[in-house]
PDB file of N, CA and C in Angstrom:
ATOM      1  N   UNK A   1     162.618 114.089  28.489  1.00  0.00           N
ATOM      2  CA  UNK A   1     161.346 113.738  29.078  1.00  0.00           C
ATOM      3  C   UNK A   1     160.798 114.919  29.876  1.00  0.00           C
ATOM      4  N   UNK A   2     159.673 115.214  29.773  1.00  0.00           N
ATOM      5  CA  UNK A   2     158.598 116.267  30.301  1.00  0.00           C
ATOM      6  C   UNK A   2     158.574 115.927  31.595  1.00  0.00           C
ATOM      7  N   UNK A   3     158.235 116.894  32.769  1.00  0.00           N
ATOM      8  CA  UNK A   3     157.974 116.346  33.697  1.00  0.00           C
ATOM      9  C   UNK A   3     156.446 116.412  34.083  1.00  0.00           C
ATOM     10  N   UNK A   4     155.762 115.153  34.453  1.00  0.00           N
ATOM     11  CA  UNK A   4     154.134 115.245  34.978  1.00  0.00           C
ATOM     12  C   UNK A   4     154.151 116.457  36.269  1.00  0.00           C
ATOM     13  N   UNK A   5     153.453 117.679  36.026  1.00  0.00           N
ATOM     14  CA  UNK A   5     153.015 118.258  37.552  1.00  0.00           C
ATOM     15  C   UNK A   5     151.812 117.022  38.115  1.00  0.00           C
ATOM     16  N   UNK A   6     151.667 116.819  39.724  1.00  0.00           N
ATOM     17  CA  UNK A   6     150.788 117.301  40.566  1.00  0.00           C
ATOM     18  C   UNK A   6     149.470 117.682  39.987  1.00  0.00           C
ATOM     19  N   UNK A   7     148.286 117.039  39.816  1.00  0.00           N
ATOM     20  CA  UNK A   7     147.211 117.679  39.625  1.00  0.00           C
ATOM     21  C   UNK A   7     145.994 116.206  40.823  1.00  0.00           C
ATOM     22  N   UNK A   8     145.030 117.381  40.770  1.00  0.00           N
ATOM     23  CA  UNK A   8     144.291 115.922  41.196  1.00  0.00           C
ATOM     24  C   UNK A   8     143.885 115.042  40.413  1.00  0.00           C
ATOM     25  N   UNK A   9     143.560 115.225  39.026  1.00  0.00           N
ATOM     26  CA  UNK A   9     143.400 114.129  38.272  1.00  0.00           C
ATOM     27  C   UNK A   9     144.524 112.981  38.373  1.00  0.00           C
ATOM     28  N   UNK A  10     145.300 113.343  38.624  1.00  0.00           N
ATOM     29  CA  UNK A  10     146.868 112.308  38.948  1.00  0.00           C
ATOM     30  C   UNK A  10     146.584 111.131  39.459  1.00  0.00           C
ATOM     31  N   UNK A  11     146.937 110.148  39.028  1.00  0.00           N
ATOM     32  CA  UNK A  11     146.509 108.202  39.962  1.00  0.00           C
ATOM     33  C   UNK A  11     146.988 108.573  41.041  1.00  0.00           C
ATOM     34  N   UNK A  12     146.593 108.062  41.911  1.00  0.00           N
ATOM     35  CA  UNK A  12     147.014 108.274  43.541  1.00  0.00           C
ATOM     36  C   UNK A  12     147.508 109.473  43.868  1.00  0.00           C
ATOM     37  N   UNK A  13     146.290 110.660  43.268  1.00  0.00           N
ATOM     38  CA  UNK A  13     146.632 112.068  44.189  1.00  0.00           C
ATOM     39  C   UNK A  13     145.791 111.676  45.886  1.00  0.00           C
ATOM     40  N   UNK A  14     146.481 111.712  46.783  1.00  0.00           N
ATOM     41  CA  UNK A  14     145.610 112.459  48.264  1.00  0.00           C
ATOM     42  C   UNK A  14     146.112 113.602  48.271  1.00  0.00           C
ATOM     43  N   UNK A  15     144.643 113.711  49.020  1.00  0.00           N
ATOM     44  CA  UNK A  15     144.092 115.259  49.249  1.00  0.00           C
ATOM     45  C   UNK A  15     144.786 115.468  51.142  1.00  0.00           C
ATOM     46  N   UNK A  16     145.581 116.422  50.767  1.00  0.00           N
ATOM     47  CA  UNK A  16     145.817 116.558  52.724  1.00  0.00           C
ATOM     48  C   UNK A  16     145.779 118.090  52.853  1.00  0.00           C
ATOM     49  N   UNK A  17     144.775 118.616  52.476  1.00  0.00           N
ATOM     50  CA  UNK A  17     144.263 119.991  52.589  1.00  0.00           C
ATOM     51  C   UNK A  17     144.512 120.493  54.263  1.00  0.00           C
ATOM     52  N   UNK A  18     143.842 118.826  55.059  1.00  0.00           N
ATOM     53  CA  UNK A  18     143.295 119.369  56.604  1.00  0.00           C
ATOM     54  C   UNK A  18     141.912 119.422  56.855  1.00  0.00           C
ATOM     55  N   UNK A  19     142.115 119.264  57.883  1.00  0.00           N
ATOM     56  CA  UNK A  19     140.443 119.830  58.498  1.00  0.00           C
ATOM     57  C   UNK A  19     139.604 121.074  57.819  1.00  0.00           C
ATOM     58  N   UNK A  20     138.553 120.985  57.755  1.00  0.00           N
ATOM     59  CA  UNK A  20     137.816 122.038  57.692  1.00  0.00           C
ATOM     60  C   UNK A  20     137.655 123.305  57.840  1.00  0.00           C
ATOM     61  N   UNK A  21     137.402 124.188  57.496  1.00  0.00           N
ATOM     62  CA  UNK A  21     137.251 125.681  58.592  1.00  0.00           C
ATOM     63  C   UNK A  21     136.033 125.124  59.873  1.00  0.00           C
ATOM     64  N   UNK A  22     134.790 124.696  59.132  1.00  0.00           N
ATOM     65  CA  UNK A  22     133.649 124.123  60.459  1.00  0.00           C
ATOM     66  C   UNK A  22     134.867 123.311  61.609  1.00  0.00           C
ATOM     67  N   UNK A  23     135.253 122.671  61.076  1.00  0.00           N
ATOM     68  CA  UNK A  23     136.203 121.398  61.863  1.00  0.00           C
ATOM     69  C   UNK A  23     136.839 121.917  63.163  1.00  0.00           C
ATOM     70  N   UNK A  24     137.563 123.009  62.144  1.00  0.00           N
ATOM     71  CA  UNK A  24     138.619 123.578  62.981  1.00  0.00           C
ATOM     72  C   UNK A  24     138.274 124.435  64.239  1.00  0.00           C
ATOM     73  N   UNK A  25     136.752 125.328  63.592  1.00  0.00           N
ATOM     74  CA  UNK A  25     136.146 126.020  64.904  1.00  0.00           C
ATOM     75  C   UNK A  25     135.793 125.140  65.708  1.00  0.00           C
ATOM     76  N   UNK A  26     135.466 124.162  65.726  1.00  0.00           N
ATOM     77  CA  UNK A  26     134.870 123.551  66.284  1.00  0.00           C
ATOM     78  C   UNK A  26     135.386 123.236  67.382  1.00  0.00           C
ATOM     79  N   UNK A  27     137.128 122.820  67.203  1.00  0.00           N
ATOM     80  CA  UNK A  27     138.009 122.602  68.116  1.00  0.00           C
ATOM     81  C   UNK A  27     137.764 123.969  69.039  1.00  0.00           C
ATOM     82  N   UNK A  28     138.249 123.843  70.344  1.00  0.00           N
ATOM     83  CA  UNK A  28     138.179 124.904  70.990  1.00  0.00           C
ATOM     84  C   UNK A  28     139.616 125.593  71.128  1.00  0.00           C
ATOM     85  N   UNK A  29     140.665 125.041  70.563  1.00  0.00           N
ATOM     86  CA  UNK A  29     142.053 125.121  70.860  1.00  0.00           C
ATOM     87  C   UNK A  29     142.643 125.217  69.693  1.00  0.00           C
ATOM     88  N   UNK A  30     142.403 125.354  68.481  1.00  0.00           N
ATOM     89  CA  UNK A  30     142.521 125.678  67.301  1.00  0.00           C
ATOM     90  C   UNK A  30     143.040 126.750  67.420  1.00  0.00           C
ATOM     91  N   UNK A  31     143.703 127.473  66.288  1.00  0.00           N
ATOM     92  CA  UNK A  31     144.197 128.570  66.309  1.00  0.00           C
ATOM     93  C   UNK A  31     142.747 129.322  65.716  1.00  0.00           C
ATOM     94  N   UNK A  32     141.754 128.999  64.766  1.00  0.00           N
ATOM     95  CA  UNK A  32     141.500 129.502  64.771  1.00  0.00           C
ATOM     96  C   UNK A  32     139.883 130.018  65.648  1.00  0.00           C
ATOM     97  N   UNK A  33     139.770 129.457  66.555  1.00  0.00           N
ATOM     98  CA  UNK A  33     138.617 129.481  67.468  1.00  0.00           C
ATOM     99  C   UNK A  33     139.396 130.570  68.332  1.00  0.00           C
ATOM    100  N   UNK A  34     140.115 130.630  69.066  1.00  0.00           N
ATOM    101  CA  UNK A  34     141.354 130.835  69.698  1.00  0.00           C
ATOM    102  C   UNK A  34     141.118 132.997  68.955  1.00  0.00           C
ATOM    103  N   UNK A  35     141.227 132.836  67.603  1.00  0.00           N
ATOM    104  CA  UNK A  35     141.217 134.028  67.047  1.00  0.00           C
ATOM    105  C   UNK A  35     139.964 134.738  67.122  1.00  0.00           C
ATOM    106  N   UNK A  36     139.052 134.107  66.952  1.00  0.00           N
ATOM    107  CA  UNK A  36     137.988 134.582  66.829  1.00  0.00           C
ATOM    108  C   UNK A  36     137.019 134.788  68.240  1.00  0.00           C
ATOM    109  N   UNK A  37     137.559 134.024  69.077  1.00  0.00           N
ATOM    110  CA  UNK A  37     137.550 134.574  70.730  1.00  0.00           C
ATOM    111  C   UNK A  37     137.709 135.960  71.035  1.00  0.00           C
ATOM    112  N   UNK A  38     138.738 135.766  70.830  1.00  0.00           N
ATOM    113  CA  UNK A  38     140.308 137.266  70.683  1.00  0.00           C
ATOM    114  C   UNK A  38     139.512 137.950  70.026  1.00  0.00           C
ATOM    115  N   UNK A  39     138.996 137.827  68.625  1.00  0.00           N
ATOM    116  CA  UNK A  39     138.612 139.184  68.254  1.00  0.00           C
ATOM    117  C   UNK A  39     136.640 139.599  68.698  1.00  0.00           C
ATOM    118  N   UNK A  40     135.973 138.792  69.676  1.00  0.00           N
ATOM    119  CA  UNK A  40     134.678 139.211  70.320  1.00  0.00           C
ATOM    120  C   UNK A  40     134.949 139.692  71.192  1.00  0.00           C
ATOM    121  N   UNK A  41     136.127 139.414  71.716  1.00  0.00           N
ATOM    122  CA  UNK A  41     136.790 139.795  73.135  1.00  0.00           C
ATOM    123  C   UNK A  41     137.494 141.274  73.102  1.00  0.00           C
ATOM    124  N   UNK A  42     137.882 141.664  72.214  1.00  0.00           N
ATOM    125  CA  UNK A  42     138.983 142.884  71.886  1.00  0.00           C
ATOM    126  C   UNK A  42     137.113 144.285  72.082  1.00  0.00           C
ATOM    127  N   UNK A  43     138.104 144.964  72.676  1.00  0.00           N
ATOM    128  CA  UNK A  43     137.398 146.224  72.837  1.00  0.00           C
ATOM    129  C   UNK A  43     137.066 147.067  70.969  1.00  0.00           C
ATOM    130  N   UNK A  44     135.738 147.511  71.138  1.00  0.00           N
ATOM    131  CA  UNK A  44     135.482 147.661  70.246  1.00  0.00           C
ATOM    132  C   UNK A  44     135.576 149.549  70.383  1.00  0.00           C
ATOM    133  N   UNK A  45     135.610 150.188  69.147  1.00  0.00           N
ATOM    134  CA  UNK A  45     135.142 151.578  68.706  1.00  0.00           C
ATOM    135  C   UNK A  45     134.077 151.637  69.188  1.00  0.00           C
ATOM    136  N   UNK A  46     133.668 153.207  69.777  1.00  0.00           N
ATOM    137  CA  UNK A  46     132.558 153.539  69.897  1.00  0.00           C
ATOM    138  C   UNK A  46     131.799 154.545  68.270  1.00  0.00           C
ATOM    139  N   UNK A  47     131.023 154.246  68.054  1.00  0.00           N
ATOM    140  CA  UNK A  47     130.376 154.826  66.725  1.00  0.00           C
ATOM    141  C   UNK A  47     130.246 156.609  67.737  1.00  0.00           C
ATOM    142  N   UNK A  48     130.111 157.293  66.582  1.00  0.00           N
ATOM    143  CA  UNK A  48     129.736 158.476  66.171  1.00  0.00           C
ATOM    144  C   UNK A  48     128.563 159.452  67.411  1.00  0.00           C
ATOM    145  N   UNK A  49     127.950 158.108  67.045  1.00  0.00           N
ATOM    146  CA  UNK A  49     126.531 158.456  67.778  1.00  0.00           C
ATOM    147  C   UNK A  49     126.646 157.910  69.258  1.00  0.00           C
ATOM    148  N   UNK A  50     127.026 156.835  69.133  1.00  0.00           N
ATOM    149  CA  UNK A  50     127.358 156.656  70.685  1.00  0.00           C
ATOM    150  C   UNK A  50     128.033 157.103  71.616  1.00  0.00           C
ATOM    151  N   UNK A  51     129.563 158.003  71.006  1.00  0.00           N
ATOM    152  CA  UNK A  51     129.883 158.549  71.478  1.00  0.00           C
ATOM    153  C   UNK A  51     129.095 160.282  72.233  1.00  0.00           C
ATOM    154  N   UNK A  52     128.393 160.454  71.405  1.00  0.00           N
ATOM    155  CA  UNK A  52     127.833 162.091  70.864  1.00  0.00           C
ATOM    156  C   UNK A  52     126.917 161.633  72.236  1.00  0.00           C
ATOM    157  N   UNK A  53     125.834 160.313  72.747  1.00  0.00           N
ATOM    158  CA  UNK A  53     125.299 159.960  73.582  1.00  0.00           C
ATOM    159  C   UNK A  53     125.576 159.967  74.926  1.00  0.00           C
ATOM    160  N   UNK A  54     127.233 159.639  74.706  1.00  0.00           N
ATOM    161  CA  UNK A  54     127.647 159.740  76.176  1.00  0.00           C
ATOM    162  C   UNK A  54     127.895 160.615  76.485  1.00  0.00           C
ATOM    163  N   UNK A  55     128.439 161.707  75.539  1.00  0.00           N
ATOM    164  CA  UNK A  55     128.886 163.134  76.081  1.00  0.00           C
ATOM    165  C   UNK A  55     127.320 163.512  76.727  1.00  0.00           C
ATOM    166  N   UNK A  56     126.849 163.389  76.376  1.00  0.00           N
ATOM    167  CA  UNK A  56     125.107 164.151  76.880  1.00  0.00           C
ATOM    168  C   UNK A  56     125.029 163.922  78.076  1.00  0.00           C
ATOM    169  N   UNK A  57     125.095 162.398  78.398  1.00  0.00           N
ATOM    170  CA  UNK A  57     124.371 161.772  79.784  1.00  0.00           C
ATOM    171  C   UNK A  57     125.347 162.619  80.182  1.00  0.00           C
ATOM    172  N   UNK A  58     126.969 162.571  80.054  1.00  0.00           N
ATOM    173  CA  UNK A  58     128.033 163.329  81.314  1.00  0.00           C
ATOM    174  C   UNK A  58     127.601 164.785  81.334  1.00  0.00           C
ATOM    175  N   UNK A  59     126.981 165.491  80.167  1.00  0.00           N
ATOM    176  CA  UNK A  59     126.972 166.951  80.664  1.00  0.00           C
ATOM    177  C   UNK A  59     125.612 166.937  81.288  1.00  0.00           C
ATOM    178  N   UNK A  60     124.690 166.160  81.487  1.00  0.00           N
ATOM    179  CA  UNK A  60     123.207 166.506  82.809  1.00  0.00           C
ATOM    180  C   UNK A  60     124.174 166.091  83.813  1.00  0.00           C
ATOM    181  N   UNK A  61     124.847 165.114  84.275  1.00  0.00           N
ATOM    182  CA  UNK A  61     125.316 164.617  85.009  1.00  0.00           C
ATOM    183  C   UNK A  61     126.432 166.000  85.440  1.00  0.00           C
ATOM    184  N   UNK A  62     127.234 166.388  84.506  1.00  0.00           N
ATOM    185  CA  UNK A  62     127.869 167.456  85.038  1.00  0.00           C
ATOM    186  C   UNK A  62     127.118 168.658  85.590  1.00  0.00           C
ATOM    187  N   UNK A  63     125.821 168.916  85.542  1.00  0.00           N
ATOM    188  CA  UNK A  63     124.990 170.120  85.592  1.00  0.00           C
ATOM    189  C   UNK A  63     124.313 169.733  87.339  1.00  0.00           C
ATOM    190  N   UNK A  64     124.586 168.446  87.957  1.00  0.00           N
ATOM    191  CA  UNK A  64     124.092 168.265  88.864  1.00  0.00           C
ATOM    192  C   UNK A  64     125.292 168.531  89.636  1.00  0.00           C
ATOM    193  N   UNK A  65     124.606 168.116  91.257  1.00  0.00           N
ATOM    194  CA  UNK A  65     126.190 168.766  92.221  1.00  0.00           C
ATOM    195  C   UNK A  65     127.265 167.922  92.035  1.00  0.00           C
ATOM    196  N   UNK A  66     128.385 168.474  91.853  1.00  0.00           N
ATOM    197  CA  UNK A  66     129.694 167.484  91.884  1.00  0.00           C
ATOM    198  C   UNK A  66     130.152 166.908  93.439  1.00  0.00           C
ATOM    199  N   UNK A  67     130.363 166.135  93.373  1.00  0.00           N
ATOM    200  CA  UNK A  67     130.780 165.429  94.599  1.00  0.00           C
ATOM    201  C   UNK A  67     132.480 165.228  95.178  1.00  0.00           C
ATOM    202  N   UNK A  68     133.193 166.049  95.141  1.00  0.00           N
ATOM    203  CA  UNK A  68     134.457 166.428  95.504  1.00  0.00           C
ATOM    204  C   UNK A  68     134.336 167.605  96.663  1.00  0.00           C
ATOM    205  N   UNK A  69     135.642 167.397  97.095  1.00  0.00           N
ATOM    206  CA  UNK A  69     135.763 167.908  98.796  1.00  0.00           C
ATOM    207  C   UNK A  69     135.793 169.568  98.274  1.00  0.00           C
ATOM    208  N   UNK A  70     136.517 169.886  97.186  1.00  0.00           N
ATOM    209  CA  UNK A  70     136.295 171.397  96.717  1.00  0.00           C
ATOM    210  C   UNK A  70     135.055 172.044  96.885  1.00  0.00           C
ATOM    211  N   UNK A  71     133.940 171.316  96.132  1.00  0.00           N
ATOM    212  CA  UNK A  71     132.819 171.311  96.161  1.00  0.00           C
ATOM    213  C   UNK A  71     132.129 171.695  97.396  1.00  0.00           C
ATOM    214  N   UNK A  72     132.203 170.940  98.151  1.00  0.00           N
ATOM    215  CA  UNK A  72     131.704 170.485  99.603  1.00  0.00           C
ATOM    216  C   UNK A  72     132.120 171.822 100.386  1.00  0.00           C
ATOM    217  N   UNK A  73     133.154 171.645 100.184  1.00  0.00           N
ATOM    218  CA  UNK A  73     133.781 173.254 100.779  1.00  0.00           C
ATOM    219  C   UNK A  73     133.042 174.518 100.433  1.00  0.00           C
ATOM    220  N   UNK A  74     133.104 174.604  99.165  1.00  0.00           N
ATOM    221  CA  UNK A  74     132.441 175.841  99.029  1.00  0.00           C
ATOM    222  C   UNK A  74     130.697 175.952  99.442  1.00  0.00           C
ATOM    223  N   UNK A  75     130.234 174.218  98.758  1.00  0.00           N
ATOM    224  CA  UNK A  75     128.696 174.376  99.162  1.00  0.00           C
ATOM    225  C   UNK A  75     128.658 175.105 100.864  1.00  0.00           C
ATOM    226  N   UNK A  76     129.531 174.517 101.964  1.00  0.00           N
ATOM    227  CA  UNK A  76     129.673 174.637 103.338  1.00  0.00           C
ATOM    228  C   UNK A  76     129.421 175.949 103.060  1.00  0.00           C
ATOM    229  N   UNK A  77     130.883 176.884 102.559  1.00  0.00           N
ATOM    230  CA  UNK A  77     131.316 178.259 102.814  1.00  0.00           C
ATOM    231  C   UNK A  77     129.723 178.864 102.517  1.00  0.00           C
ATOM    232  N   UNK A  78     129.361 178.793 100.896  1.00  0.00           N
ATOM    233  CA  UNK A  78     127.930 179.561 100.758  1.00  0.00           C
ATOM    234  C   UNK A  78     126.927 179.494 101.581  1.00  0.00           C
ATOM    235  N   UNK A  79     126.768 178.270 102.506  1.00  0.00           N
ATOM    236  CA  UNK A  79     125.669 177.698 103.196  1.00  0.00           C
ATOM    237  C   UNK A  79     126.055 178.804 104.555  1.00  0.00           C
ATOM    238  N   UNK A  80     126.867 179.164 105.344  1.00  0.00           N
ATOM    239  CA  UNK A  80     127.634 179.743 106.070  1.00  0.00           C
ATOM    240  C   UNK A  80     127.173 181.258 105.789  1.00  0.00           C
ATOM    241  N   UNK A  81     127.228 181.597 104.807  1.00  0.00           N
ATOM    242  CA  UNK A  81     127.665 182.604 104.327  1.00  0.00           C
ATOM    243  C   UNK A  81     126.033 182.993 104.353  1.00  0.00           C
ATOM    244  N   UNK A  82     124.820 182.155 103.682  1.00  0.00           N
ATOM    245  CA  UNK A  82     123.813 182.953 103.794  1.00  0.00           C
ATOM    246  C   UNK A  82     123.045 182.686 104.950  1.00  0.00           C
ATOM    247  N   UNK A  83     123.722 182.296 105.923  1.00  0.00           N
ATOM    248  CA  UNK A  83     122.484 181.934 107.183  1.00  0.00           C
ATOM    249  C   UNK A  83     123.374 183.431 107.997  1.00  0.00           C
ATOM    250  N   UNK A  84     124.596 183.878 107.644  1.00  0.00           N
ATOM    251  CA  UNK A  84     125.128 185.126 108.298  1.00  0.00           C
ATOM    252  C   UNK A  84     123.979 186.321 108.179  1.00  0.00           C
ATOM    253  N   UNK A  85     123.804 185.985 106.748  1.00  0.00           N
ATOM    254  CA  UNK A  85     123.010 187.099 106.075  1.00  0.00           C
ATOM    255  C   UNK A  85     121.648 187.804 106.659  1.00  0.00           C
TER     256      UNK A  85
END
């Protein structure tokens, strides 16, 4: 004797697939809502261009006075230095 597989045409196949994918997001505690949190949440790459953007703003920003005590020092010393003059 052959054996019948499993099909759904089968008399009394149920279907226990599960919930939905909609279903499942829906839950808030799902694994997979849960994932897809996680991955809006996860730090993203900066593109090409965005990066190339920030270097810019930091080098005007570097071209203005730096604000460290080194700095300060020397601005002092030069300031010193030309009122001697």
């Amino acid at each position: 004797m052959a054996r019948i597989k499993k099909s759904r045409k089968a008399k009394g196949f149920i279907d226990d697939s599960g919930p939905s994918r909609r279903e499942r997001l829906a839950d808030p505690e799902s694994y997979d809502s849960r994932r897809r949190r996680a991955l809006e949440k996860k730090k993203r790459h900066q593109s090409v261009y965005e990066k190339e953007k920030e270097q810019a703003n930091e080098g005007e920003s570097a071209q203005e006075q730096r604000k460290t005590r080194l700095a300060d020092k020397i601005r002092k010393l030069n300031k010193e230095k030309a009122q001697e003059d």
